[in-house]
Protein backbone atom coordinates (compact mmCIF):
# COMPACT_ATOMS: atom_id res chain seq x y z
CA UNK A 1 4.72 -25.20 -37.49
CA UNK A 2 7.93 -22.92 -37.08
CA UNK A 3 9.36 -23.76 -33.86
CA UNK A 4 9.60 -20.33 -32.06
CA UNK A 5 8.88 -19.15 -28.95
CA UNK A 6 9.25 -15.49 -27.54
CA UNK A 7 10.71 -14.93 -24.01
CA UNK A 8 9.26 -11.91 -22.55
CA UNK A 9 12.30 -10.27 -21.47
CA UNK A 10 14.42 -7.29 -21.91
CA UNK A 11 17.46 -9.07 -20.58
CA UNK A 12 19.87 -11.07 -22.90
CA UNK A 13 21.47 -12.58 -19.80
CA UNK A 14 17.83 -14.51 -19.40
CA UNK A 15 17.36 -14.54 -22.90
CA UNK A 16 20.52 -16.70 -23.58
CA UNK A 17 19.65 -19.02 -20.03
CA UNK A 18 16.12 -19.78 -22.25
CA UNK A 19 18.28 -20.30 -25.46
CA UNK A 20 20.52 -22.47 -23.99
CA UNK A 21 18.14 -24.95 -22.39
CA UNK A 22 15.71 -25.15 -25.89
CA UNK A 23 18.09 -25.11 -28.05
CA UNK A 24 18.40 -29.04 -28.09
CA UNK A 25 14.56 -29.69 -29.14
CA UNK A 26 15.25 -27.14 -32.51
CA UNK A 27 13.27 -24.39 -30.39
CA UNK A 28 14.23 -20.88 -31.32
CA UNK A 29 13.50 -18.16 -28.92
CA UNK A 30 13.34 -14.34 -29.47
CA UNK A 31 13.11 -11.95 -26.89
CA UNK A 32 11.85 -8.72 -26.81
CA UNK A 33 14.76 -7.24 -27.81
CA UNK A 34 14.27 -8.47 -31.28
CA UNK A 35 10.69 -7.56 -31.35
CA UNK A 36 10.01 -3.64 -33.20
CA UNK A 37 8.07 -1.71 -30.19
CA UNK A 38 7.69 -4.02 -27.99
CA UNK A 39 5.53 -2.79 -25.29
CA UNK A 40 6.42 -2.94 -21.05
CA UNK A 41 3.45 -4.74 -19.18
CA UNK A 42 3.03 -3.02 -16.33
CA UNK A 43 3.62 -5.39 -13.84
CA UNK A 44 0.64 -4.85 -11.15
CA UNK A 45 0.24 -8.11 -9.35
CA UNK A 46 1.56 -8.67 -5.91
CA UNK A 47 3.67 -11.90 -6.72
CA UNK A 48 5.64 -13.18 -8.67
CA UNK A 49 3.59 -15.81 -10.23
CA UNK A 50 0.77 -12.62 -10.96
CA UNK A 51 3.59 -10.94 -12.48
CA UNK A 52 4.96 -13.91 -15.03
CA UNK A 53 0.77 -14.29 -15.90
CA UNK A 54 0.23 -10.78 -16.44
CA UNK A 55 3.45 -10.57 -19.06
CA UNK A 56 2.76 -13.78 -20.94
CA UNK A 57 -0.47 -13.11 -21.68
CA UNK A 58 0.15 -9.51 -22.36
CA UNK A 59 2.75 -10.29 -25.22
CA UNK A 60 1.27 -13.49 -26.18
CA UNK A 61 -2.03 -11.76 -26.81
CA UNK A 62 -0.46 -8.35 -28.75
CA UNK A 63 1.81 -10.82 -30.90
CA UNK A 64 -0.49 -13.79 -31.41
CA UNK A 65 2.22 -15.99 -30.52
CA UNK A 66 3.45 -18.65 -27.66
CA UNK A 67 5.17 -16.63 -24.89
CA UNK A 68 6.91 -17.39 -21.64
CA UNK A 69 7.44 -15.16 -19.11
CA UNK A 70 9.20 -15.16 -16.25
CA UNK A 71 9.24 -12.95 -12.73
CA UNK A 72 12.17 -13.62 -10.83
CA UNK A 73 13.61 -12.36 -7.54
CA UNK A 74 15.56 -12.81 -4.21
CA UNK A 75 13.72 -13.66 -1.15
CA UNK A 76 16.05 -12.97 1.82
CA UNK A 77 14.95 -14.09 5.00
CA UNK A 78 16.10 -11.29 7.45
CA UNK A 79 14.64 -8.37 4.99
CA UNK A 80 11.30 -10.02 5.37
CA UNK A 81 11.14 -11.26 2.32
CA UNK A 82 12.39 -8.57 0.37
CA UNK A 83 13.31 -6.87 -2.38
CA UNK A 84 10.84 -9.64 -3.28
CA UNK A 85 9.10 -8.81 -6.74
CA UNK A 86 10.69 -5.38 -6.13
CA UNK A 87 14.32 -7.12 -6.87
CA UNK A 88 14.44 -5.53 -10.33
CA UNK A 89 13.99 -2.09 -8.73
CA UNK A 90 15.23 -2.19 -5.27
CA UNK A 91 17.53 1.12 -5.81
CA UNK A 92 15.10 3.07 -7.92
CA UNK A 93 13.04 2.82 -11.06
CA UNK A 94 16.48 2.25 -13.07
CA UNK A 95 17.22 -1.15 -12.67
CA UNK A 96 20.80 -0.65 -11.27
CA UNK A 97 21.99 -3.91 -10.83
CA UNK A 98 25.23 -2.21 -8.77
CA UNK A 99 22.86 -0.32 -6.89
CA UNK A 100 20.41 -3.01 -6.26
CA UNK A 101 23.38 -5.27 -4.74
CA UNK A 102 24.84 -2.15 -2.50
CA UNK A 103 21.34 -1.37 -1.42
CA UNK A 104 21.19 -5.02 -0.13
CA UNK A 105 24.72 -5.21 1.25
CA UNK A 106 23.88 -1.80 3.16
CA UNK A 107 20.82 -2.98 4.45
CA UNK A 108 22.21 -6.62 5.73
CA UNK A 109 25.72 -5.00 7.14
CA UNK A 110 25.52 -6.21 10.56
CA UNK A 111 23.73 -9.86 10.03
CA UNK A 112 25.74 -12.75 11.00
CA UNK A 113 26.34 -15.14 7.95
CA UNK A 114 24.43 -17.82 9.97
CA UNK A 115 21.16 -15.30 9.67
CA UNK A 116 21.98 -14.55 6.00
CA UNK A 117 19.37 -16.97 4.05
CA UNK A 118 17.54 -16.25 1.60
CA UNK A 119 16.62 -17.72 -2.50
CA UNK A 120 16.11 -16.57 -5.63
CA UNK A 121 12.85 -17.53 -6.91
CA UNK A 122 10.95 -17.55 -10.14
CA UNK A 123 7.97 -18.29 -11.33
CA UNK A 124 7.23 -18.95 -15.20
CA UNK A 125 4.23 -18.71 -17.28
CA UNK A 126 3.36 -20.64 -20.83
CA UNK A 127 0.84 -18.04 -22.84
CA UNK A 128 -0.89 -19.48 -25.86
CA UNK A 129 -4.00 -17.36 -27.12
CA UNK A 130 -7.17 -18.18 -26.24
CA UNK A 131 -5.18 -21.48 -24.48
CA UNK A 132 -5.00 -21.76 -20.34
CA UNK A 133 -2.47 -19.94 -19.22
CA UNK A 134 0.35 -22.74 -17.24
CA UNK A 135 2.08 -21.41 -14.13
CA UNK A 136 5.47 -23.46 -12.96
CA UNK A 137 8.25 -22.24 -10.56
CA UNK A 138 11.74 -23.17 -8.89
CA UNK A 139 14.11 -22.39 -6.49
CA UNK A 140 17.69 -21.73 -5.32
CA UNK A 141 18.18 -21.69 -1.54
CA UNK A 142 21.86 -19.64 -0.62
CA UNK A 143 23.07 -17.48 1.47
CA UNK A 144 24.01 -13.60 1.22
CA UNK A 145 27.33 -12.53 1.13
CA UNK A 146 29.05 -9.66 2.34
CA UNK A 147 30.80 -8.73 -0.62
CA UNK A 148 30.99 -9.07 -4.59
CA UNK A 149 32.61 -12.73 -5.66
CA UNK A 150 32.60 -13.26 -9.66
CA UNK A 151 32.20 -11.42 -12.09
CA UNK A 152 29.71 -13.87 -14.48
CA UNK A 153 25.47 -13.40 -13.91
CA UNK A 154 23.47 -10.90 -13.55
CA UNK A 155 21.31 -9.25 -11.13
CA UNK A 156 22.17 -10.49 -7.57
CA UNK A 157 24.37 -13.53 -8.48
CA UNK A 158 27.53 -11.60 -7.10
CA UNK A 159 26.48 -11.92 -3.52
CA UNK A 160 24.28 -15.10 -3.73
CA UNK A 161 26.21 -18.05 -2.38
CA UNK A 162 25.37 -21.54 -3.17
CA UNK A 163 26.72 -23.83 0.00
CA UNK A 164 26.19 -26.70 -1.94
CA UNK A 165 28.05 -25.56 -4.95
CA UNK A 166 30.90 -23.67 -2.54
CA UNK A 167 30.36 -20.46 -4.99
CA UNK A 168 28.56 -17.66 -5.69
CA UNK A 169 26.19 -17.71 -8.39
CA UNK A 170 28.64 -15.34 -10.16
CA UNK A 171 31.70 -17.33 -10.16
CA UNK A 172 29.71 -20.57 -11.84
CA UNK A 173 29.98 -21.55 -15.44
CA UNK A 174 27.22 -20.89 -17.56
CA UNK A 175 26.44 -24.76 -17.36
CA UNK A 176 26.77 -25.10 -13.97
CA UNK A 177 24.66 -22.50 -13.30
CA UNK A 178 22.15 -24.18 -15.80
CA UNK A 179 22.02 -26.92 -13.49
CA UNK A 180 20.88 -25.70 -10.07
CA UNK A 181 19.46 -22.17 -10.39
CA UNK A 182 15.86 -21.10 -9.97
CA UNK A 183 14.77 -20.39 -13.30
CA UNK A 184 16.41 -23.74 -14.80
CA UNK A 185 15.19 -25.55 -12.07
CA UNK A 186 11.60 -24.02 -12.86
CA UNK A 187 12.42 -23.82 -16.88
CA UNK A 188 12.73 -27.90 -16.49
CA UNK A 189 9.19 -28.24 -14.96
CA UNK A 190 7.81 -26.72 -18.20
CA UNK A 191 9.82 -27.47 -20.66
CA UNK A 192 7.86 -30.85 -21.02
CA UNK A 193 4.61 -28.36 -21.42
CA UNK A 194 6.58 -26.39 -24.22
CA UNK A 195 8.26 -29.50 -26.16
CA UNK A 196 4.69 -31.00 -26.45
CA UNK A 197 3.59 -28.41 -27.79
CA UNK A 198 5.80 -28.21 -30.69
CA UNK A 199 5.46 -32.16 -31.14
């Protein structure tokens, strides 16, 4: 059996995150990048863990091959929750990380940092055809800041502060970043799921 495993994503910054952490079982992973006309799933569902379902199965079903998929976002307490599963497209249908981040800044302006909580989450979904589809997730708690710090990530990690780690998201390492963020914290639940697999 080839080990391979497509990561429903447009985003090489997840992409690589997924390489990274299979890359020691001999687990290559292809995105949708490096698929010909790969199709969007419309993402309908009304969380994230919906969303992840809806995309794993929709690829793994089209390609006849194992799929993860993951739907990711940042929770912030004082926004009610939002952008939520709307993180992607906070600032418009574009998926302007810049604008996404202003948007956010704008919007949280006058909270004090001690109100400024929030986490990324994500939820991540193991498609196999005609196989139960498994559902894991994980998450970062931080706080928002009120300006850029780093320039490394993706997405929000400019203005998501890890106490803990005494950084933003941003200014981490690739490997440190491997070690405490929401989708590594999640990929490590199923990893065990996807390593079996393969054995």
């Amino acid at each position: 059996m080839t080990k391979q495993i497509i990561v429903a994503t447009k985003n090489a910054g997840k992409a690589k995150e997924f390489e990274a952490l299979f890359a020691p079982h001999g687990i290559k992973v292809l995105s949708l990048l490096d698929l010909a006309n790969s199709p969007d799933i419309e993402e309908t569902g009304t969380t994230f863990e919906e969303n992840a379902i809806l995309k794993a199965e929709g690829i793994a079903n089209l390609s006849q091959s194992v799929v993860i998929a993951d739907d990711s976002g940042l929770i912030i307490d004082e926004l009610d929750g939002m952008p939520g599963i709307f993180s992607a497209r906070y600032a418009g249908e574009d998926k302007d990380d810049d604008a996404n981040i202003d948007k956010v800044l704008f919007e949280m302006k006058d909270v004090p940092m001690e109100k400024r909580t929030g986490r990324f989450y994500c939820a991540l979904a193991f498609a196999i055809p005609r196989v139960k589809t498994e559902v894991v997730a994980g998450v970062c708690e931080g706080k928002i800041l009120n300006e850029r710090q780093g320039l490394d990530g993706f997405g929000y990690d400019p203005i998501f502060y890890v106490e803990k780690e005494g950084k933003s998201m941003a200014e981490m390492l690739p490997e440190e970043k491997n070690k405490i963020s929401h989708r590594s914290l999640a990929l490590k639940k199923l990893k065990p799921l996807v390593v079996q697999y393969f054995n």
